[in-house]
Structure formats: structure tokens, C-alpha cells
C-alpha atoms as a PDB file:
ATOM      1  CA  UNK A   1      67.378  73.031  99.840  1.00  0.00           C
ATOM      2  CA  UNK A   2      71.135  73.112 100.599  1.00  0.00           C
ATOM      3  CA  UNK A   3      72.460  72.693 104.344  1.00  0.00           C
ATOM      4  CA  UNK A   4      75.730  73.170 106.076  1.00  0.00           C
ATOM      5  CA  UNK A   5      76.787  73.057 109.465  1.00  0.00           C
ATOM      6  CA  UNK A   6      78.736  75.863 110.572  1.00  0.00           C
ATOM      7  CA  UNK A   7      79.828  73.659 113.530  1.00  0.00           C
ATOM      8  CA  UNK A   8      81.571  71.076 111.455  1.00  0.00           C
ATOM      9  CA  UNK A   9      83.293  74.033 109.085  1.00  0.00           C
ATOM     10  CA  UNK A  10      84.482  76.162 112.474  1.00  0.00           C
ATOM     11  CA  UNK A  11      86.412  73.331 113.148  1.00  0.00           C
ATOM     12  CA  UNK A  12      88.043  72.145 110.187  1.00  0.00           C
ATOM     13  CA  UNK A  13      88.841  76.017 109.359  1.00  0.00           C
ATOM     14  CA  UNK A  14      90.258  77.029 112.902  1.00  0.00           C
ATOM     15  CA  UNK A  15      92.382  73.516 112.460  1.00  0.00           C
ATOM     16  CA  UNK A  16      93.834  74.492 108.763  1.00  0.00           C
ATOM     17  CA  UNK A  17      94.564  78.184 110.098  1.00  0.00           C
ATOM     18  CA  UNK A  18      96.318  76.666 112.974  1.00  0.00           C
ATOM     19  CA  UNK A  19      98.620  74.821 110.528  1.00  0.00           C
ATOM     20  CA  UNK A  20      98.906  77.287 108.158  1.00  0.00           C
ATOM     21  CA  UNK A  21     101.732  79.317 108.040  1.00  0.00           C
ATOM     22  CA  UNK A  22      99.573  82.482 107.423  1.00  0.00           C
ATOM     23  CA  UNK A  23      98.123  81.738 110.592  1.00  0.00           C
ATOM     24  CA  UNK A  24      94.448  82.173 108.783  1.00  0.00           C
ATOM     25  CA  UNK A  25      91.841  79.980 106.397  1.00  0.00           C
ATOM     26  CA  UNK A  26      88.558  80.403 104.590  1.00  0.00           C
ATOM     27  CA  UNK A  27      86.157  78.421 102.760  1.00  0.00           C
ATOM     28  CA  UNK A  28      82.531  80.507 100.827  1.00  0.00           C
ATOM     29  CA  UNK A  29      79.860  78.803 103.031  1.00  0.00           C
ATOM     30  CA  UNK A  30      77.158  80.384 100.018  1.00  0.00           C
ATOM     31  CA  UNK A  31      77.474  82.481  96.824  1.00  0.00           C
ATOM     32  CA  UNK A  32      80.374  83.685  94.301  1.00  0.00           C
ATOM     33  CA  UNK A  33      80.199  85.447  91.023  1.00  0.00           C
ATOM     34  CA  UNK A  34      76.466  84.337  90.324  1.00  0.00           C
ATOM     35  CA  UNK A  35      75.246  85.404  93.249  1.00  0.00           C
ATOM     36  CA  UNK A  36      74.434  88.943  95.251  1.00  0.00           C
ATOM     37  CA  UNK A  37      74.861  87.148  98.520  1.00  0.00           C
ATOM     38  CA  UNK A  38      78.214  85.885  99.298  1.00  0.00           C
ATOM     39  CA  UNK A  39      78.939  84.221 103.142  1.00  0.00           C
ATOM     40  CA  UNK A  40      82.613  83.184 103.908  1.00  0.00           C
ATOM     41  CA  UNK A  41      83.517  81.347 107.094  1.00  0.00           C
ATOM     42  CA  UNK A  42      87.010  83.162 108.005  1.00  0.00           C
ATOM     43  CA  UNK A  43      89.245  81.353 110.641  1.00  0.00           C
ATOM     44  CA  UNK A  44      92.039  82.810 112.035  1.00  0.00           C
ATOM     45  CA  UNK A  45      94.741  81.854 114.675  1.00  0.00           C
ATOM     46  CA  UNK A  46      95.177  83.859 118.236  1.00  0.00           C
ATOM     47  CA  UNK A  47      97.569  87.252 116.933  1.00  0.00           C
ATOM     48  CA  UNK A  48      96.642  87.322 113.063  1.00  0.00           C
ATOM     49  CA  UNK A  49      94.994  90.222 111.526  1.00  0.00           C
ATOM     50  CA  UNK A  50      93.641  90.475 107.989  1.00  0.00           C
ATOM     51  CA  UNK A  51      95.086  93.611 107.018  1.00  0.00           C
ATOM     52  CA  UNK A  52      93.826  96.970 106.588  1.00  0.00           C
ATOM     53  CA  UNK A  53      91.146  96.988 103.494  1.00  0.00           C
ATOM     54  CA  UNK A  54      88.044  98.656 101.642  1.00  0.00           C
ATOM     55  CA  UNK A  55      84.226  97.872 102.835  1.00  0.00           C
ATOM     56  CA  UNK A  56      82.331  96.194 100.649  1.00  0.00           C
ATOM     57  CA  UNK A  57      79.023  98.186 100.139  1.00  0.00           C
ATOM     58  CA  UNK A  58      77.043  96.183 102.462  1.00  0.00           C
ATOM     59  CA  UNK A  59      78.732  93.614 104.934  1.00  0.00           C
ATOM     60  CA  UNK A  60      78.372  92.072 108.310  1.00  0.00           C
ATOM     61  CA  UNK A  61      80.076  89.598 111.010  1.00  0.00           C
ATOM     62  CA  UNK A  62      78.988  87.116 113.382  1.00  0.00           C
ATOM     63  CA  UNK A  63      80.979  85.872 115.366  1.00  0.00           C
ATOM     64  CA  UNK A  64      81.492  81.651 115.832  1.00  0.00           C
ATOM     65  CA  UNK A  65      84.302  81.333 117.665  1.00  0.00           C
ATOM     66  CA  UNK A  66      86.464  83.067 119.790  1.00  0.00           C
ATOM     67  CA  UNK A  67      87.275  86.855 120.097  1.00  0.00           C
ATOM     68  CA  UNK A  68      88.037  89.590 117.365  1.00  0.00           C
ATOM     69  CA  UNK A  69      88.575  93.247 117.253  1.00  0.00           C
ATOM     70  CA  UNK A  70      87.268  95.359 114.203  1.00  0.00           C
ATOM     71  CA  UNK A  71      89.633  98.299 113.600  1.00  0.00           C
ATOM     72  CA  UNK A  72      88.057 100.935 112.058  1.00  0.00           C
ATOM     73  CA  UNK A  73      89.339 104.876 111.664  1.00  0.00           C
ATOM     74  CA  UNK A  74      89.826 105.856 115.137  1.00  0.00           C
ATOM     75  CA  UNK A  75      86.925 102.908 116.810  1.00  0.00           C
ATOM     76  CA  UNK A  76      87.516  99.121 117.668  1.00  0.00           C
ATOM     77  CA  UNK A  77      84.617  96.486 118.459  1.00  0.00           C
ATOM     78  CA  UNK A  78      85.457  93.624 120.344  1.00  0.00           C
ATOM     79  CA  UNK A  79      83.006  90.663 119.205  1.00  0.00           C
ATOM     80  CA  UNK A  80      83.079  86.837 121.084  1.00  0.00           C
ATOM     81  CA  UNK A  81      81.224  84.150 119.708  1.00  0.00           C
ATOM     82  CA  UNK A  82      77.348  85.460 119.096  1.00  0.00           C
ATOM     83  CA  UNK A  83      77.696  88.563 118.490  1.00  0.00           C
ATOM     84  CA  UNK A  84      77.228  90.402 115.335  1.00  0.00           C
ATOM     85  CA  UNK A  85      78.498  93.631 113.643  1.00  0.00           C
ATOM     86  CA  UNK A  86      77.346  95.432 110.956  1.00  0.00           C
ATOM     87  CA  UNK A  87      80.920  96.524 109.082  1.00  0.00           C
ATOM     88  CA  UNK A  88      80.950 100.013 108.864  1.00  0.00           C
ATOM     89  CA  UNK A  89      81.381 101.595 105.402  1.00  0.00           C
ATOM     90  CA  UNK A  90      85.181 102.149 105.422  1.00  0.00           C
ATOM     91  CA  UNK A  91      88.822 101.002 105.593  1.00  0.00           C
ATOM     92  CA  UNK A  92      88.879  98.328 108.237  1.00  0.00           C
ATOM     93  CA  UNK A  93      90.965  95.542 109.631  1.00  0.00           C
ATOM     94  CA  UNK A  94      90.007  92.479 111.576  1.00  0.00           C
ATOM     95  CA  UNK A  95      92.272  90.952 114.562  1.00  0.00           C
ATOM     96  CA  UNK A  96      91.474  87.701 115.923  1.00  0.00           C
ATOM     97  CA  UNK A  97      92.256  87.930 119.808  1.00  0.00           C
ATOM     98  CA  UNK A  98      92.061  84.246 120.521  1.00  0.00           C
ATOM     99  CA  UNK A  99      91.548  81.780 117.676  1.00  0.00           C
ATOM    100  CA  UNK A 100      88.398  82.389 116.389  1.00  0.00           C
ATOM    101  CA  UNK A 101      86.205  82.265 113.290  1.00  0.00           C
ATOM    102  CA  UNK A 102      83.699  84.431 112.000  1.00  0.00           C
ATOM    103  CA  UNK A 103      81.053  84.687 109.089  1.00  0.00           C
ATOM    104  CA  UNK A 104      81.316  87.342 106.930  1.00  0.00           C
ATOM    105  CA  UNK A 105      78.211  88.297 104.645  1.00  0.00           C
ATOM    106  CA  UNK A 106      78.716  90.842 101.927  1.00  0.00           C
ATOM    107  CA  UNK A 107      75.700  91.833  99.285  1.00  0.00           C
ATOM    108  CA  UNK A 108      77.162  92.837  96.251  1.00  0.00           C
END
């Protein structure tokens, strides 16, 4: 049985996108290519957006840290740590309002 602590990753992720000059970092908390499931621990700094893109077929987002908006069509959700959002199924973007980090899950 594997475990990680979220906790410990938030941290060291926020800290890297601080420094980065992206503004953003990520690390896959579970999955890849031989796996259906796939979980990636997204940090971003206060301002920086991952840009406009497809949904996956199935995704969602929790929340860890700090506050994001979800841009997508014509709606935005605003998330703070806790709260989760199923991604709706088409082109979105993701702003991070504060420096925050989320955990995105995506079923392939």
C-alpha cells in the first residue's frame, strides 16, 4: 500500500512555482500511461492561469490551497481550499487567485 502526504507535496510545489519563472509546478501524485487513474498535484503562483484547453473525458478538482477560478464558456467557479469541482466537459482554463494548489483527477 503506497502513501503520500499531500501536505508535504502542497508545499514543496507552491515553493517551486513561486521560483519558477512560469509562475506554476506539478508533480503525478498516482498513475501515468499504465494506469486509468491519473492524480496531479498542480501549484500555481497568485495571477497565473493554465491556459485555455480540452476536458479530459472525466476529470475533477479539489482544492488544497488557496483560491482558483475555473473558466468555462460563459461560467466561472471560484474554489478555496476543500472544495471540489467536477470539470465540466469542455474548453476550460484554470486561474489561481492567490497561490494555491489543487488536485486534479482525470480517468482516462
Amino acid at each position: 500500500m503506497e502513501s503520500t502526504s499531500l501536505t508535504i507535496l502542497v508545499r514543496e510545489q507552491v515553493d517551486a512555482a513561486r521560483a519558477a519563472s512560469s509562475g506554476r509546478a506539478a508533480v503525478t501524485v498516482y498513475g501515468g500511461r499504465e494506469h486509468r487513474l491519473r492524480q496531479t498535484l498542480i501549484a500555481l503562483r497568485a495571477g497565473e492561469r493554465l491556459g485555455e484547453h480540452d476536458a479530459p473525458d472525466e476529470a475533477t478538482l479539489q482544492v488544497l490551497e488557496g483560491e482558483v477560478a475555473l473558466h468555462a464558456g460563459g461560467d466561472t467557479w471560484r474554489g478555496e481550499a476543500g472544495d471540489h469541482l467536477v470539470i465540466p466537459p469542455q474548453r476550460h482554463d484554470l486561474e489561481a487567485l492567490t497561490d494555491a494548489a489543487v488536485l486534479l483527477t482525470v480517468a482516462n
